[in-house]
Protein backbone atom coordinates (compact mmCIF):
# COMPACT_ATOMS: atom_id res chain seq x y z
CA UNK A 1 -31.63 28.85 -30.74
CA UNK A 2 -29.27 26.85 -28.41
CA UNK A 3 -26.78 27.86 -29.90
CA UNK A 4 -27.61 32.21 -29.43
CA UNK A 5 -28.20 31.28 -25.69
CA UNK A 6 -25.09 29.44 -25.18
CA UNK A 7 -23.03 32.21 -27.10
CA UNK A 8 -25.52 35.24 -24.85
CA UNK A 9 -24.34 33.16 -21.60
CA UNK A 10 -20.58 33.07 -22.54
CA UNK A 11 -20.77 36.82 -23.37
CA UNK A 12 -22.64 37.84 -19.98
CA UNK A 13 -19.93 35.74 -17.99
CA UNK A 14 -17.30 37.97 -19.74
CA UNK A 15 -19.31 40.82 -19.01
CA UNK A 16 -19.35 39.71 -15.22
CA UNK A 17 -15.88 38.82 -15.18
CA UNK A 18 -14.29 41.94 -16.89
CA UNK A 19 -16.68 44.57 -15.09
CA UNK A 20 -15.77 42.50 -11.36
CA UNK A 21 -13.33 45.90 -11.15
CA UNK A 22 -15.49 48.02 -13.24
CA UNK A 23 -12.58 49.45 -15.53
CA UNK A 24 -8.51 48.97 -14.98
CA UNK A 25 -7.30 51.47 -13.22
CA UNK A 26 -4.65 52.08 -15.94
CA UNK A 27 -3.79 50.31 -19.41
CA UNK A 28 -0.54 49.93 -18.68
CA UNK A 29 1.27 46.40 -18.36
CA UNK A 30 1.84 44.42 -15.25
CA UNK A 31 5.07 43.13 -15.04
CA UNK A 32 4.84 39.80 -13.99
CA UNK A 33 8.07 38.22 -13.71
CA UNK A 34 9.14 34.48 -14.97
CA UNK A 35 11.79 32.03 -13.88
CA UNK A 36 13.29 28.77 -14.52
CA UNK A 37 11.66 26.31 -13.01
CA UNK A 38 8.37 24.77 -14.07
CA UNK A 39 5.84 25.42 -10.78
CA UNK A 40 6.78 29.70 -11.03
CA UNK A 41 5.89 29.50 -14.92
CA UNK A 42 2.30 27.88 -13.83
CA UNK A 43 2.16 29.97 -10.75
CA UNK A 44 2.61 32.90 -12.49
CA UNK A 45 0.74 32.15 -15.85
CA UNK A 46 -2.65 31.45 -13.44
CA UNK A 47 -2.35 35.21 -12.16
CA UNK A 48 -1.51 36.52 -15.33
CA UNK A 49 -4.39 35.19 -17.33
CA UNK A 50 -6.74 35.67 -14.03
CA UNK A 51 -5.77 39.47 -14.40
CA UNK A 52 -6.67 39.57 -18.22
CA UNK A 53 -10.00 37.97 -17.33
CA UNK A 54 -10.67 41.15 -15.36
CA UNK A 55 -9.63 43.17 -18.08
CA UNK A 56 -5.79 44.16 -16.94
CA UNK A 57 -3.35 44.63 -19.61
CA UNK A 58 -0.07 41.85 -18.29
CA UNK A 59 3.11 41.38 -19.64
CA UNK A 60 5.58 38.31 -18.79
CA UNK A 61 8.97 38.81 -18.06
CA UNK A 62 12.17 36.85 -17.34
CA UNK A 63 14.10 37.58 -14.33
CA UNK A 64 16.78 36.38 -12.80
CA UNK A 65 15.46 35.12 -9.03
CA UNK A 66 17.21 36.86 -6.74
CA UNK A 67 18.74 39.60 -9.26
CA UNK A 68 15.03 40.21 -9.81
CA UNK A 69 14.59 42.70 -6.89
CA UNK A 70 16.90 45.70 -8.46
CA UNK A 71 14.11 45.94 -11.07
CA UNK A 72 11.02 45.29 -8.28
CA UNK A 73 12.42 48.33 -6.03
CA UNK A 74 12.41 50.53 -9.09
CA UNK A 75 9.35 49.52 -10.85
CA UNK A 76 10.60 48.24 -14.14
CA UNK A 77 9.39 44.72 -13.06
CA UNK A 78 5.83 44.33 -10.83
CA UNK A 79 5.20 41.12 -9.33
CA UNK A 80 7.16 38.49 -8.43
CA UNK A 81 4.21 35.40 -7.36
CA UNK A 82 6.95 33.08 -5.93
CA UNK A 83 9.82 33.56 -3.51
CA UNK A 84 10.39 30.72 -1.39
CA UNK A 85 11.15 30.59 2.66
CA UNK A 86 13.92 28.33 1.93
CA UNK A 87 15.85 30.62 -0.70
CA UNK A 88 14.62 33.63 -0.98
CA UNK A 89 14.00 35.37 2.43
CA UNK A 90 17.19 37.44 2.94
CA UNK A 91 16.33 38.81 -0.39
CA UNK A 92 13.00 39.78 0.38
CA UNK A 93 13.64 41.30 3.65
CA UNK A 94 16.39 43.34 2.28
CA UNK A 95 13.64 44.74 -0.53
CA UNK A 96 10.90 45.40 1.89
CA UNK A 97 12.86 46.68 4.68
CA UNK A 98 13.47 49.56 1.99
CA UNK A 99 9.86 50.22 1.34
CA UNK A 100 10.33 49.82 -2.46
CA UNK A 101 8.74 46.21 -2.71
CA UNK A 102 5.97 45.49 -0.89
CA UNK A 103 5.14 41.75 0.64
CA UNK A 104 1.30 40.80 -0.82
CA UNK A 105 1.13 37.71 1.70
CA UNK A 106 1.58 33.75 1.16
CA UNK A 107 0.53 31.81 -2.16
CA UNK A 108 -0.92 28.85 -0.25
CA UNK A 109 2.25 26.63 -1.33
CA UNK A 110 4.74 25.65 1.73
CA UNK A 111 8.18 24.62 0.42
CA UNK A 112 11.21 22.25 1.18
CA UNK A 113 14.24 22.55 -0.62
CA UNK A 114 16.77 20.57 0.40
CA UNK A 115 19.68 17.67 -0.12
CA UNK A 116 17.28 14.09 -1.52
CA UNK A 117 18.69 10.99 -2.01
CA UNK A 118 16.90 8.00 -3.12
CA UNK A 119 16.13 4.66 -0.38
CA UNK A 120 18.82 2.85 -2.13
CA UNK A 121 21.21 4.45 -1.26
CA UNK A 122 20.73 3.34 2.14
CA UNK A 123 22.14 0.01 1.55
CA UNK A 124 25.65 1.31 1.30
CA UNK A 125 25.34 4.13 3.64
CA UNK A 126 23.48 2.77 6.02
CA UNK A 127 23.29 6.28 8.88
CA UNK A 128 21.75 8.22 6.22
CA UNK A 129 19.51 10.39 6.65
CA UNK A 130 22.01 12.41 8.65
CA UNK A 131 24.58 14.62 7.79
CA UNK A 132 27.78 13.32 9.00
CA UNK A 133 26.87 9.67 7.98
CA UNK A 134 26.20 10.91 4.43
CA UNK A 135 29.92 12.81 5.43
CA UNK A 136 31.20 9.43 5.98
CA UNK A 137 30.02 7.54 3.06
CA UNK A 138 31.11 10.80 0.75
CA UNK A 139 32.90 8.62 -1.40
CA UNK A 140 30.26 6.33 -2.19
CA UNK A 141 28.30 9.34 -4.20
CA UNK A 142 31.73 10.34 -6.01
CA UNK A 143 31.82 11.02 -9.94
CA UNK A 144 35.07 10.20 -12.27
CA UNK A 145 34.52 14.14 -12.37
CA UNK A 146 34.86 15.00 -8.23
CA UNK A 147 37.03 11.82 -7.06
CA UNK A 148 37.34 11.21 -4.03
CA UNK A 149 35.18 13.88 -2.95
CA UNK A 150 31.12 13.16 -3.37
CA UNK A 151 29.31 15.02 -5.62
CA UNK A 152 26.14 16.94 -4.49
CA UNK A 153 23.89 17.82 -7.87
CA UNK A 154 22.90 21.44 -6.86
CA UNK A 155 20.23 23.32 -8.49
CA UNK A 156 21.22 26.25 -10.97
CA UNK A 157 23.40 28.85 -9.49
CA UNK A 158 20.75 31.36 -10.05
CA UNK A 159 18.38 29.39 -7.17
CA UNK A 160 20.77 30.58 -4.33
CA UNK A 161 20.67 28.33 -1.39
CA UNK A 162 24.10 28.48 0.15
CA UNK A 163 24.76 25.32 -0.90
CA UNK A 164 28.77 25.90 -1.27
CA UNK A 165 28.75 27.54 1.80
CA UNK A 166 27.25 24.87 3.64
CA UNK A 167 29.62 22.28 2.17
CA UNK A 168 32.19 24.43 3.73
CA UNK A 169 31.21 25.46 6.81
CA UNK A 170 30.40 22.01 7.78
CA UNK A 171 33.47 20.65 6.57
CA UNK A 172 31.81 18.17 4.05
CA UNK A 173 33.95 15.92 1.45
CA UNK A 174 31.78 17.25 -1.12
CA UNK A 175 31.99 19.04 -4.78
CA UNK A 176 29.11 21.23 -5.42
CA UNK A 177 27.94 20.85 -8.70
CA UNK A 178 25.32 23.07 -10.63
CA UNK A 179 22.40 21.74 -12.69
CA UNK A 180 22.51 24.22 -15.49
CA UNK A 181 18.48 23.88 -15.91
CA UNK A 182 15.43 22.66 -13.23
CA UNK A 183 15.07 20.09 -16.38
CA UNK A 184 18.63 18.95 -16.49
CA UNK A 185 18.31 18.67 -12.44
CA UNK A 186 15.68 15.89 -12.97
CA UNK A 187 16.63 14.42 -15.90
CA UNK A 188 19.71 13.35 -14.33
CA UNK A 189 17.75 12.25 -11.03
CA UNK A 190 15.26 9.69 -13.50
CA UNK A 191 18.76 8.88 -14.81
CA UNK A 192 20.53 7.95 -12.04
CA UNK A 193 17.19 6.02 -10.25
CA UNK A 194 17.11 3.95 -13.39
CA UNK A 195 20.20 2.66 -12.75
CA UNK A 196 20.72 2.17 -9.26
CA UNK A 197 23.34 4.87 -9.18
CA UNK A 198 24.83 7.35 -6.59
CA UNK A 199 23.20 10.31 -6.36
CA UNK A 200 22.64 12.90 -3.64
CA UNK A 201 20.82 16.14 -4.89
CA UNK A 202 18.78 19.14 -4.57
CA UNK A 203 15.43 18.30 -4.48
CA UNK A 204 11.97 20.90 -3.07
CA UNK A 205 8.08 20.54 -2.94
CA UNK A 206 5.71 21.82 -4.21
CA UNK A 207 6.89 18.91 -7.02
CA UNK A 208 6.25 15.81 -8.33
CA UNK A 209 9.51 14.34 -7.57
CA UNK A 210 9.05 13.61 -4.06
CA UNK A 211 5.98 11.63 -4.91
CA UNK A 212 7.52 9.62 -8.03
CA UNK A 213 10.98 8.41 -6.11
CA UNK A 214 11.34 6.68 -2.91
CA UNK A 215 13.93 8.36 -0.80
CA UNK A 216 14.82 11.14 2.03
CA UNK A 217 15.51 14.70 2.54
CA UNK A 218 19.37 14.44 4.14
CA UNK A 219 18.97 15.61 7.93
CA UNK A 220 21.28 18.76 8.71
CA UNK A 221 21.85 20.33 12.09
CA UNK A 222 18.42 22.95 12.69
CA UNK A 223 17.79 26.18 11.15
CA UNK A 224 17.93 29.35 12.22
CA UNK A 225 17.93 32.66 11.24
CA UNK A 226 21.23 32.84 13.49
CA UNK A 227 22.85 30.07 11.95
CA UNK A 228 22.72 32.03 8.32
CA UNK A 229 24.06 35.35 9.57
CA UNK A 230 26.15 34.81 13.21
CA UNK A 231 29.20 32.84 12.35
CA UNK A 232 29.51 32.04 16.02
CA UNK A 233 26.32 30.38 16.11
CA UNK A 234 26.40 26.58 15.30
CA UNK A 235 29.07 23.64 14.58
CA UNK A 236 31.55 25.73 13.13
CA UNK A 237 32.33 29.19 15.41
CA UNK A 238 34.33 30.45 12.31
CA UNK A 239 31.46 30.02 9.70
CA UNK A 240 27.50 30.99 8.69
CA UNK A 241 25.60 28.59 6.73
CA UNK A 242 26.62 25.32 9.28
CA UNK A 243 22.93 24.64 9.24
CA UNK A 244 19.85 23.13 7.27
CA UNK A 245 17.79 25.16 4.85
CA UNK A 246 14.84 26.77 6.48
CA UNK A 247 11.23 25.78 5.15
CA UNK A 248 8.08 27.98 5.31
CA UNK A 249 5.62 29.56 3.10
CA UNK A 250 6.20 30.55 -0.53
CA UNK A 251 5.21 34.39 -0.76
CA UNK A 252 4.40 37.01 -3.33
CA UNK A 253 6.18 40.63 -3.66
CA UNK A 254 5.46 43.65 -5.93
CA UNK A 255 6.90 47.05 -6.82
CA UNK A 256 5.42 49.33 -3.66
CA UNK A 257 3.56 51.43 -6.59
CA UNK A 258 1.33 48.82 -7.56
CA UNK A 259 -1.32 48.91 -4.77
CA UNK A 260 -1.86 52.58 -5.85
CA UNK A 261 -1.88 52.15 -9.68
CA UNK A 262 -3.81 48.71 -10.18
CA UNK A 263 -5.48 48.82 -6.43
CA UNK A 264 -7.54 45.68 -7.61
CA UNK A 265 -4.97 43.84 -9.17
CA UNK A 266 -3.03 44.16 -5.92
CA UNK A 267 -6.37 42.74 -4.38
CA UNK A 268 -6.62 39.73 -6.65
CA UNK A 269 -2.91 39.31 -6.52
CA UNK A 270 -3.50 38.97 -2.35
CA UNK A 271 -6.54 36.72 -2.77
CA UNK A 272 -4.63 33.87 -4.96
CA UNK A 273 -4.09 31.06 -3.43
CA UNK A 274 -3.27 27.27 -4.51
CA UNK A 275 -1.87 24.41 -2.50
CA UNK A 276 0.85 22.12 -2.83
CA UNK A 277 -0.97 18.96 -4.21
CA UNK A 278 -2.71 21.06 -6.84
CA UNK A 279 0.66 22.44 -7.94
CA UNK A 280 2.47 19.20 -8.00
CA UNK A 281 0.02 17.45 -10.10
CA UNK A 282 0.13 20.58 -12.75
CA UNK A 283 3.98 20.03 -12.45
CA UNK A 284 3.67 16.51 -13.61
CA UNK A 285 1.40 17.74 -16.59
CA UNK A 286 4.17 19.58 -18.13
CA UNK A 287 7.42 17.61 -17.08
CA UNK A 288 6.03 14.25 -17.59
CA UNK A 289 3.06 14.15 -19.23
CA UNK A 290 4.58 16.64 -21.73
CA UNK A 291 1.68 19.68 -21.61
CA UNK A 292 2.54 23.00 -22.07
CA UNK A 293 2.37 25.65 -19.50
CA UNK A 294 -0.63 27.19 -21.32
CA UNK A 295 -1.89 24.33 -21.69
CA UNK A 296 -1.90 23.23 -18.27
CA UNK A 297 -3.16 26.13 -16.79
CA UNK A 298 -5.75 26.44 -18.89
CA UNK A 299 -7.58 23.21 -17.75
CA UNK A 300 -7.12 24.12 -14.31
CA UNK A 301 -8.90 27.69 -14.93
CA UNK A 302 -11.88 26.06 -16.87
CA UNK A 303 -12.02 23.24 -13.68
CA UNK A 304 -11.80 26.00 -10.91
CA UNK A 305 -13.35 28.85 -11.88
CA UNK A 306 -15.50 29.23 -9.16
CA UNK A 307 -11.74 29.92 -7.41
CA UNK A 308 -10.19 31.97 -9.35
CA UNK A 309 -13.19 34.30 -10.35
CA UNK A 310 -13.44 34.73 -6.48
CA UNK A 311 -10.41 36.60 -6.62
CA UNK A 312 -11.61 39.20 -9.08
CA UNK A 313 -14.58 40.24 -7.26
C-alpha cells in the first residue's frame, strides 16, 4: 500500500510539473548551447533538464563562445545561459543591437576574470598587487619557454579577453600563453602552488579556485567602456585595451524567435537564477571531488526543487 501511494505521489508531481505550461508550444528542440569550462556545462545542464521537467523537447550543443552568436542571430542555436560582463559584452551588444538575439536578463552569478597570482609570490615581488610592480618583477614569473619575458597563463583562446592586447598596450614584459583547456588552466595552477613556483594567471569567479588558493587578483589601471574602444583614452594614447577587465553580471541570450515559439520556455529561461556560492561549490563537485556534470546537477535539482519548479509555473 505504501508503496502505490508513494508511486501515485511521484506520478501527480509529474503531472504538476509537466502540465505547469499545459502543453509545449512546439516539439521541436531547444538549442541550448555548451562550452568549455565546467560552471556553463552545470549552468546550462540545470535549464536544460528544468525545461524537460515541463515537458520541452532540448538538445545540447557545442559552441564556440564568442563564434556562438553567427548561429544565435540565425536560429540554428537558441540559448546561450552564460555570457560574462568581463568577456563577452561587445559580443552581445553587437547581436542584440541587430535584433536577432534577444538579452533574457542576468543568471544571478556576478563574475571576475582577471590576472591571479598566489600570496607567495609576494615575497619576491613585493608591490604586487599592481600592475607595473608585477611589470617590474616580470622576470621573476619567466619560463625556460618565454625568457626573459614573464609568462602570463591565459585562458583558451576561445575565452577572448584581450589579454594580448593588454600586454601590449601597456607595454608589459610579458608572453601570453594559452591554456589549451579550463582543466589544463588549473591543473597547472595546483601544480605550480604545490611547489612554490612562479605563476601569474587567468583566474574568474563564480569558481572554486579563489576559495582553495591564497592569493590576489593583479590591480590594472580602471575599466571603462572607453578604455576598450577609444585608443586615446588611457596610459597609452596610441592603444585600446590599456585597462583592467570589466566585471558585472553574467547574462543569458537567445535567438529573437524563441519568445514567440516556446513563450514559456523563454519565461522559465528569465526566471532562473543561481548565485555564485551555489555555483562554486557544484564546480568543486566535478573538478575536485570528481562528479559528473549530471551527476552534480542532479543533486542540486532533487535539494532545490522548490526553486527550480518555481520557474516552470
Amino acid at each position: 500500500m505504501a508503496r502505490k501511494l508513494l508511486a501515485a505521489a511521484a506520478a501527480l508531481s509529474t503531472l504538476t510539473l509537466h502540465t505547469a505550461f499545459a502543453e509545449p508550444e512546439s516539439t521541436d528542440p531547444i538549442k541550448l548551447t555548451t562550452h568549455d569550462w565546467t560552471g556553463q556545462l552545470i549552468t546550462t545542464t540545470i535549464m536544460g533538464e528544468v525545461l524537460k521537467k515541463a515537458g520541452y523537447n532540448v538538445e545540447y550543443v557545442q559552441a564556440d563562445y564568442i563564434a556562438q552568436f553567427a548561429g544565435l542571430k540565425t536560429g540554428d542555436l537558441d540559448v546561450a545561459m552564460e555570457i560574462w560582463e568581463t568577456t563577452g559584452r561587445e559580443a552581445m551588444d553587437e547581436a542584440t543591437a541587430s535584433g536577432k538575439v534577444v538579452n533574457l536578463g542576468e543568471t544571478g552569478m556576478n563574475a571576475i576574470e582577471e590576472w591571479w597570482y598566489p600570496s607567495y609570490m609576494e615575497e619576491v615581488c613585493p608591490g604586487l598587487p599592481d600592475w607595473k610592480a608585477l611589470n617590474d618583477c616580470a622576470e621573476e614569473f619567466a619560463t625556460p619557454e618565454t625568457a626573459p619575458l614573464g609568462r602570463y597563463l591565459g585562458g583558451p583562446v576561445t575565452w577572448g579577453g584581450f589579454d594580448d592586447e593588454r600586454v601590449e598596450a601597456l607595454g608589459m614584459d610579458f608572453e601570453v600563453v594559452h591554456a589549451g583547456t579550463d582543466a589544463a588552466l588549473f591543473a597547472e595552477l595546483e601544480s605550480a602552488y604545490q611547489r612554490k613556483a612562479p605563476i601569474v594567471l587567468w583566474l574568474y569567479e563564480p569558481h572554486w579556485a579563489p576559495a582553495k588558493y591564497e592569493g590576489k587578483f593583479i590591480e590594472f589601471p580602471p575599466y571603462s567602456p572607453e578604455c576598450y574602444n577609444d585608443p586615446s583614452v588611457g596610459i597609452n594614447s596610441d592603444a585600446a585595451y590599456d585597462c583592467g577587465k570589466p566585471t558585472g553580471p553574467i547574462w543569458k541570450v537567445a535567438w529573437e524567435g524563441v519568445e514567440g515559439k516556446w513563450p514559456g520556455a523563454a519565461k522559465a529561461i528569465k526566471a532562473f537564477t543561481i548565485g555564485n556560492q551555489d555555483m562554486g561549490a557544484m564546480v568543486a563537485k566535478v573538478d575536485l571531488d570528481g562528479k559528473s556534470v549530471d551527476e552534480t546537477v542532479a543533486e542540486w535539482m532533487d535539494a532545490n526543487k522548490d526553486t527550480w519548479s518555481s520557474w516552470i509555473q
